[in-house]
Every structure is written in C-alpha cells, then in structure tokens.
Protein backbone atom coordinates (compact mmCIF):
# COMPACT_ATOMS: atom_id res chain seq x y z
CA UNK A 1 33.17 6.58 33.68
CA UNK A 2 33.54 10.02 32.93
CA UNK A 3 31.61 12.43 36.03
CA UNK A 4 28.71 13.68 33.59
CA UNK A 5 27.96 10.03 32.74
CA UNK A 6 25.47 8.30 34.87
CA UNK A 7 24.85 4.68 34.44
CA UNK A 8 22.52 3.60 32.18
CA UNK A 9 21.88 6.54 29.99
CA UNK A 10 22.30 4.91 26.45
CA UNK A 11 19.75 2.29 27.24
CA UNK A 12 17.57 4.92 28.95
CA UNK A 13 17.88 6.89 25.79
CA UNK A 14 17.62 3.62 23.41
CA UNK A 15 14.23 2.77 25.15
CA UNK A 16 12.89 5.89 24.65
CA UNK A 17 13.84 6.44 21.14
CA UNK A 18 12.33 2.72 20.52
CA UNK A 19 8.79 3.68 22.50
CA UNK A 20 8.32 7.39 20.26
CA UNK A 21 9.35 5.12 17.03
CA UNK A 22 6.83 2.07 18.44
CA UNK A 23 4.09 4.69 19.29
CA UNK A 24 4.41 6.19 15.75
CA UNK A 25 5.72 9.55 16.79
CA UNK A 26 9.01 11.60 16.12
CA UNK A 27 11.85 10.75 17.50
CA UNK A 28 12.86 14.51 19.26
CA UNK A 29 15.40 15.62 21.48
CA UNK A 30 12.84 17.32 23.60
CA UNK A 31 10.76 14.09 23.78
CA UNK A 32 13.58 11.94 24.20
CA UNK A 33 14.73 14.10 27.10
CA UNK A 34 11.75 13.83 28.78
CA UNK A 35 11.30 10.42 28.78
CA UNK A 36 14.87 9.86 29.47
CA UNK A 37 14.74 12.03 32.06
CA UNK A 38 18.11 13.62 30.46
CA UNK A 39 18.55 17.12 29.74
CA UNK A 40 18.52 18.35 25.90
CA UNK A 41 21.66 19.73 26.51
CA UNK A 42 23.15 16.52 27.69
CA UNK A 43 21.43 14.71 24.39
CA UNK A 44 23.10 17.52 22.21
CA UNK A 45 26.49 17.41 24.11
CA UNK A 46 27.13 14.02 24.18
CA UNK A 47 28.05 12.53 21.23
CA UNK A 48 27.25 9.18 22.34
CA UNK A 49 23.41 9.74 23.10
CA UNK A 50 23.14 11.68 20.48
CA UNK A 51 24.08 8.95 18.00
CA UNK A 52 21.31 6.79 19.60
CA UNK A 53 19.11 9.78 18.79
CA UNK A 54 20.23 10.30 15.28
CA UNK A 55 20.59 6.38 14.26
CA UNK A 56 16.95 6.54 15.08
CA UNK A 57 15.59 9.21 13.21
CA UNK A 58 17.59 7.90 10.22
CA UNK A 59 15.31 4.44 10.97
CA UNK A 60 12.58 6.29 11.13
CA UNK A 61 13.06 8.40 7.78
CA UNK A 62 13.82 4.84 5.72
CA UNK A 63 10.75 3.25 7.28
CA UNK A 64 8.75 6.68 5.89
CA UNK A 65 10.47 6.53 2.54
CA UNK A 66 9.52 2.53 2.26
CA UNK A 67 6.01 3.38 3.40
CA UNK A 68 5.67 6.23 0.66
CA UNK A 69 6.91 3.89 -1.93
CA UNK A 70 4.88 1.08 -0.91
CA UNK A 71 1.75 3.21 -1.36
CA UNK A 72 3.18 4.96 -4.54
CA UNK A 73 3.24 1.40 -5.85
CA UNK A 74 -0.23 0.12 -4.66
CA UNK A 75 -1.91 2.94 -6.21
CA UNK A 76 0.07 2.62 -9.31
CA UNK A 77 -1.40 -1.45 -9.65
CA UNK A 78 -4.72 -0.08 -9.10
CA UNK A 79 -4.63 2.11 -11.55
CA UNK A 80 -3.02 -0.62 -13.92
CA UNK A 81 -5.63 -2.59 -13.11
CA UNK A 82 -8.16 -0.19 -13.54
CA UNK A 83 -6.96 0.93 -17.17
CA UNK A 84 -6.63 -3.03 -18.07
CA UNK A 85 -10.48 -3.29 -17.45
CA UNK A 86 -10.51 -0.72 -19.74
CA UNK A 87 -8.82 -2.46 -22.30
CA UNK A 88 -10.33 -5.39 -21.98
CA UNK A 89 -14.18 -3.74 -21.85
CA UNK A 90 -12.77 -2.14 -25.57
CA UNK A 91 -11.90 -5.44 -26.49
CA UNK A 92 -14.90 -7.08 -26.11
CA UNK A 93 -16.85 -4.34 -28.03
CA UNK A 94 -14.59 -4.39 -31.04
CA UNK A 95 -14.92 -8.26 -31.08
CA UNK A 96 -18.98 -7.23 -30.95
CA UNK A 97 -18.26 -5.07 -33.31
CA UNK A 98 -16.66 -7.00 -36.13
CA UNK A 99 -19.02 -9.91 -35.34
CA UNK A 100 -21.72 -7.57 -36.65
CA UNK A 101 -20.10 -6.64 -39.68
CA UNK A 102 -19.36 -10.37 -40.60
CA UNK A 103 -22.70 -10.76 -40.13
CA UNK A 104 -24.14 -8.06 -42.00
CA UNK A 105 -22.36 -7.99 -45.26
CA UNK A 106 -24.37 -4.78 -46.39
C-alpha cells in the first residue's frame, strides 16, 4: 500500500457517495470529503477515489435524466388523455347533431 493510502478509503468514500445519492443530494467533493473524513485534495489527487466520486455523479445524472423523461412522458398521457375527452365530447355532439337533422327534414 502506497504511504498516502490509508485502509479503507474507497469504501469510506463509496459509503458516502451512496448516503448524499440515498439522501437525494449532490454527490460533491467537498461533501464527500467531509463525510469521508478525506481531504478534497486527496479526492482530486487520487485517481482511484476520484473514480468512486465520478462513477457516482454519472449515476446520479442518468437517474435525473430517467426522472425528467418519466415526467415528460406522464404529462404528455395526460394531456393525450385530456385532448381524447375532447374528441370524444365533439363526437357525441355531432352524433346529436345529425340525429336532429334526420329528424327534422325541414
């Protein structure tokens, strides 16, 4: 183990990556470090924490994309739905409609 490397660091920083992206909050260096209890200069200088770091903001980005699109896509069925009620409300009054002209041939 190289001397800047204490043990455990990776899973120190893996659990608190996982706890920010759990709690619903961005995954930082600066709040990474201080749950860590690693310096941000470690983080940034060693390319093996920061991987941890950066695999985890690239989680967190995909899960933000997915949640964008899922409620790009619910709004876009309510509005279908919305504009089918339409339709179907214009529907029914042409059907009332041509009923009254059949019925009054005048």
């Amino acid at each position: 183990m190289p001397a800047d490397q204490q043990p455990g660091e990776i899973a120190r920083v893996e659990a608190a990556c996982a706890a920010l992206a759990a709690g619903g909050k961005p995954v930082t260096f600066g709040q990474v470090a201080a749950r860590a209890g690693i310096s941000r200069t470690t983080l940034y200088r060693r390319t093996d924490l920061r991987a941890v770091i950066d695999e985890h903001r690239a989680r967190g980005r995909d899960a933000t994309a997915l949640t964008g699109l899922t409620v790009q896509i619910d709004q876009l069925r309510r509005s279908l739905e919305a504009v089918a009620a339409k339709v179907r409300h214009h529907e029914e009054q042409l059907r009332h409609l041509e009923r009254a002209r059949r019925q009054d041939p005048g």
